[in-house]
C-alpha atoms as a PDB file:
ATOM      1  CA  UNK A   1      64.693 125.366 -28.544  1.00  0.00           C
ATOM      2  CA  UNK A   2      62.793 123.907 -31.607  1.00  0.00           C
ATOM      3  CA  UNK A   3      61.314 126.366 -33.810  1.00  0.00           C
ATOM      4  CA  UNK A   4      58.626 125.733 -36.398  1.00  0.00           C
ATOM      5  CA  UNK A   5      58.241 128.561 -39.085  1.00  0.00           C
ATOM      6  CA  UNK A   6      54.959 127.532 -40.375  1.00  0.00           C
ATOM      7  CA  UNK A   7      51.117 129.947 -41.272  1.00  0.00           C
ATOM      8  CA  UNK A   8      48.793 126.845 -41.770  1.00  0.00           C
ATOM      9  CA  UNK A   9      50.403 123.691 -40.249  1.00  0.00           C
ATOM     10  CA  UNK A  10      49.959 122.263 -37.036  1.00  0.00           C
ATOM     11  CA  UNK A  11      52.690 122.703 -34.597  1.00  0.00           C
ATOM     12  CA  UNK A  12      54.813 119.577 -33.914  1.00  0.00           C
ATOM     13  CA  UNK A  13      54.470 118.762 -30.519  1.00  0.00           C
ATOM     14  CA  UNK A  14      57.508 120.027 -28.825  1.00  0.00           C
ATOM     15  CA  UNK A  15      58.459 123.229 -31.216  1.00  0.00           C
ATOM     16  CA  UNK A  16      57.916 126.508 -30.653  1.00  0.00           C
ATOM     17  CA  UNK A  17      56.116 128.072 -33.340  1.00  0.00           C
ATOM     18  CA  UNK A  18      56.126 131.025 -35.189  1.00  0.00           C
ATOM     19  CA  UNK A  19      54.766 132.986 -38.397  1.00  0.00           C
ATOM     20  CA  UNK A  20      57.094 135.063 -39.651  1.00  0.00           C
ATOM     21  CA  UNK A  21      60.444 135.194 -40.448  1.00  0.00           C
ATOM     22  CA  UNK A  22      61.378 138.069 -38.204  1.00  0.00           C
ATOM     23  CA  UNK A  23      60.515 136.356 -35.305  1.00  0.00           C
ATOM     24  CA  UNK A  24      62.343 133.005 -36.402  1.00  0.00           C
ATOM     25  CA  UNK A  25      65.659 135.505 -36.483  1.00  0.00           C
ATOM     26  CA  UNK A  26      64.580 137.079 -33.436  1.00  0.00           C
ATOM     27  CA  UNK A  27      65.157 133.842 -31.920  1.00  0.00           C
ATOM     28  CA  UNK A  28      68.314 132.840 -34.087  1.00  0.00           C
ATOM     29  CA  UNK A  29      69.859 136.051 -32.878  1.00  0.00           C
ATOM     30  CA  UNK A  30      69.031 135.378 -29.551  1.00  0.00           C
ATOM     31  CA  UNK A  31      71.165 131.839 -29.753  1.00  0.00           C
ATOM     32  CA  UNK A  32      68.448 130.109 -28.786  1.00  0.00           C
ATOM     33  CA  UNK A  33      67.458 127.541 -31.481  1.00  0.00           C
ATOM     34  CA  UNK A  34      69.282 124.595 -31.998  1.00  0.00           C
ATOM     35  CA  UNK A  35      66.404 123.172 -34.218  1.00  0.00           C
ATOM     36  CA  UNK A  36      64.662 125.088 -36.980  1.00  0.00           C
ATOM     37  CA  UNK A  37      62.346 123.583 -39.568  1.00  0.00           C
ATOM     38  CA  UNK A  38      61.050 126.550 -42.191  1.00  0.00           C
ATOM     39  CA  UNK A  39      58.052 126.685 -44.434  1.00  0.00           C
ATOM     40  CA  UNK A  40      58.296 128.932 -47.418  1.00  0.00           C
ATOM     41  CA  UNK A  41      55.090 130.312 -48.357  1.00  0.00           C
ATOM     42  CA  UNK A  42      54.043 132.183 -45.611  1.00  0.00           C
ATOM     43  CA  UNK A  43      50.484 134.154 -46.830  1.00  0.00           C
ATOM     44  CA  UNK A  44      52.420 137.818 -47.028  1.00  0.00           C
ATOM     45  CA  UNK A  45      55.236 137.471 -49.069  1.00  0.00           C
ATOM     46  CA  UNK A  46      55.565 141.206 -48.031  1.00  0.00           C
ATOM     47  CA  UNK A  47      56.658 140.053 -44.399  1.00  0.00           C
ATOM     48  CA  UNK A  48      58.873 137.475 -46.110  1.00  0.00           C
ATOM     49  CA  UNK A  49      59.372 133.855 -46.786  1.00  0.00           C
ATOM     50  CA  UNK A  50      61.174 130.750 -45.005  1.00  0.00           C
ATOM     51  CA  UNK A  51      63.977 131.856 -47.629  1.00  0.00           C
ATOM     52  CA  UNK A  52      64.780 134.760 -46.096  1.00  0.00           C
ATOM     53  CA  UNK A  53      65.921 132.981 -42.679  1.00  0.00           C
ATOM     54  CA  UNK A  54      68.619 130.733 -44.868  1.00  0.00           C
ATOM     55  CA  UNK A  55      69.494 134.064 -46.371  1.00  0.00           C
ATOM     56  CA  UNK A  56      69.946 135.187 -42.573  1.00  0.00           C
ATOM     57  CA  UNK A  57      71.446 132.209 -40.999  1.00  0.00           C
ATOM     58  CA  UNK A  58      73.878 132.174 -43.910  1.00  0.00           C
ATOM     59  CA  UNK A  59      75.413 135.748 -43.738  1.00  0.00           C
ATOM     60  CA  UNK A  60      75.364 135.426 -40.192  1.00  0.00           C
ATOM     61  CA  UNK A  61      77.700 132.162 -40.557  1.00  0.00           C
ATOM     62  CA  UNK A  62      80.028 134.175 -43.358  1.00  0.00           C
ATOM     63  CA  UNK A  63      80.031 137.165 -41.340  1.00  0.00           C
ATOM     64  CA  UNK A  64      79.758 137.093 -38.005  1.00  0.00           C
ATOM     65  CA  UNK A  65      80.825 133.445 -37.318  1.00  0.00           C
ATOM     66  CA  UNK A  66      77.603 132.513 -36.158  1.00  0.00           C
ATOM     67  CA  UNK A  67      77.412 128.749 -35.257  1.00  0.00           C
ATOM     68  CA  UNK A  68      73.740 127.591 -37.211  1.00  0.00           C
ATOM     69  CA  UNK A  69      71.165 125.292 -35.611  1.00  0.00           C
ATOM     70  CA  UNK A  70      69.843 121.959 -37.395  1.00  0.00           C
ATOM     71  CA  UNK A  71      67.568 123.169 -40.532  1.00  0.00           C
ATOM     72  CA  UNK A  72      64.998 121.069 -41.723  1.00  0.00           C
ATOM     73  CA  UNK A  73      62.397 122.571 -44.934  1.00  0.00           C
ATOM     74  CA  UNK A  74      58.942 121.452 -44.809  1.00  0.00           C
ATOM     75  CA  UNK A  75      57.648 124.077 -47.471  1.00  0.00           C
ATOM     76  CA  UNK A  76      55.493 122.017 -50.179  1.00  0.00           C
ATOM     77  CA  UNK A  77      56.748 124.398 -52.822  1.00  0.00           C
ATOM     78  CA  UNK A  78      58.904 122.276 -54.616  1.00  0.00           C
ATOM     79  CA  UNK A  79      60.809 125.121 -56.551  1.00  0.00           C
ATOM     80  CA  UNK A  80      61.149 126.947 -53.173  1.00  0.00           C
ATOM     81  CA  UNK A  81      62.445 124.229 -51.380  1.00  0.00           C
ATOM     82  CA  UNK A  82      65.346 123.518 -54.159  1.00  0.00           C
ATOM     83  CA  UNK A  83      66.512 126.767 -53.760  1.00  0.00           C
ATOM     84  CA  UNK A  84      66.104 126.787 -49.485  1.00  0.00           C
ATOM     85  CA  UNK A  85      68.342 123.221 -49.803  1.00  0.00           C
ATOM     86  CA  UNK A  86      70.506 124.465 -51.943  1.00  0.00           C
ATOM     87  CA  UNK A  87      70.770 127.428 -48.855  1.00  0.00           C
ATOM     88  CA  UNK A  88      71.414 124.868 -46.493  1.00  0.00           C
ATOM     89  CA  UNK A  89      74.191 123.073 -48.407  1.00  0.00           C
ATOM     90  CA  UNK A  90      76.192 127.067 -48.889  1.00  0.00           C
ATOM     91  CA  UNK A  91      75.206 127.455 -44.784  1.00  0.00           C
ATOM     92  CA  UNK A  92      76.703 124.163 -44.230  1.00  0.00           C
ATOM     93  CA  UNK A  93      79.968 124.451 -46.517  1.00  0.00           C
ATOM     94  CA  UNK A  94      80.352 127.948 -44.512  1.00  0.00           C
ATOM     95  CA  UNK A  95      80.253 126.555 -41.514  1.00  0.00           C
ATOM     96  CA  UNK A  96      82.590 123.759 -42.082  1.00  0.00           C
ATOM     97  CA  UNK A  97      85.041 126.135 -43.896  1.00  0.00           C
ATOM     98  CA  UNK A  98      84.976 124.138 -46.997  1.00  0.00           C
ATOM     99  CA  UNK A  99      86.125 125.946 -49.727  1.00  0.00           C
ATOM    100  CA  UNK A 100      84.470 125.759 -53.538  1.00  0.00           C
ATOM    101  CA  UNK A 101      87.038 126.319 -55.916  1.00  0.00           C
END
């Protein structure tokens, strides 16, 4: 499954979307995604932001061994989106077992 984190964008044909980060881990949990592409401004920073589902993926790959899906960020936030690559790169190193020394 493709998932598409998104409040205001159009769905990409062929994702399932959703609007909140609890349902995008919902799904992660699940081991269903092998796709995810994450907005970060979401309307309710409240319910959370695309942020918090690197923050997820990547304890879940420290901790639990949890194998992560393909991320992609479309957030237009430019600060936002540093920090969610620089997520992805951690997530990545994690998974790989590459050490920082």
């Amino acid at each position: 499954m493709k998932v598409y984190l998104d409040d205001e964008r159009s769905t990409p044909e062929g994702w399932t979307r959703v609007y909140w980060p609890d349902e995008a881990v919902a799904l992660l949990a699940a081991g269903e995604v092998a796709e995810i592409s994450l907005d970060h401004d979401l309307g309710d920073d409240k319910r959370g932001t695309g942020y918090d589902v690197i923050l997820w993926i990547e304890e879940a790959v420290a901790l639990r061994g949890f194998s992560p899906p393909i991320i992609f960020v479309h957030s237009a936030n430019s600060s936002a989106r540093e920090k969610m690559e620089a997520g992805i790169a951690a997530i990545r190193r994690l998974a790989t077992g590459y050490k920082v020394s």
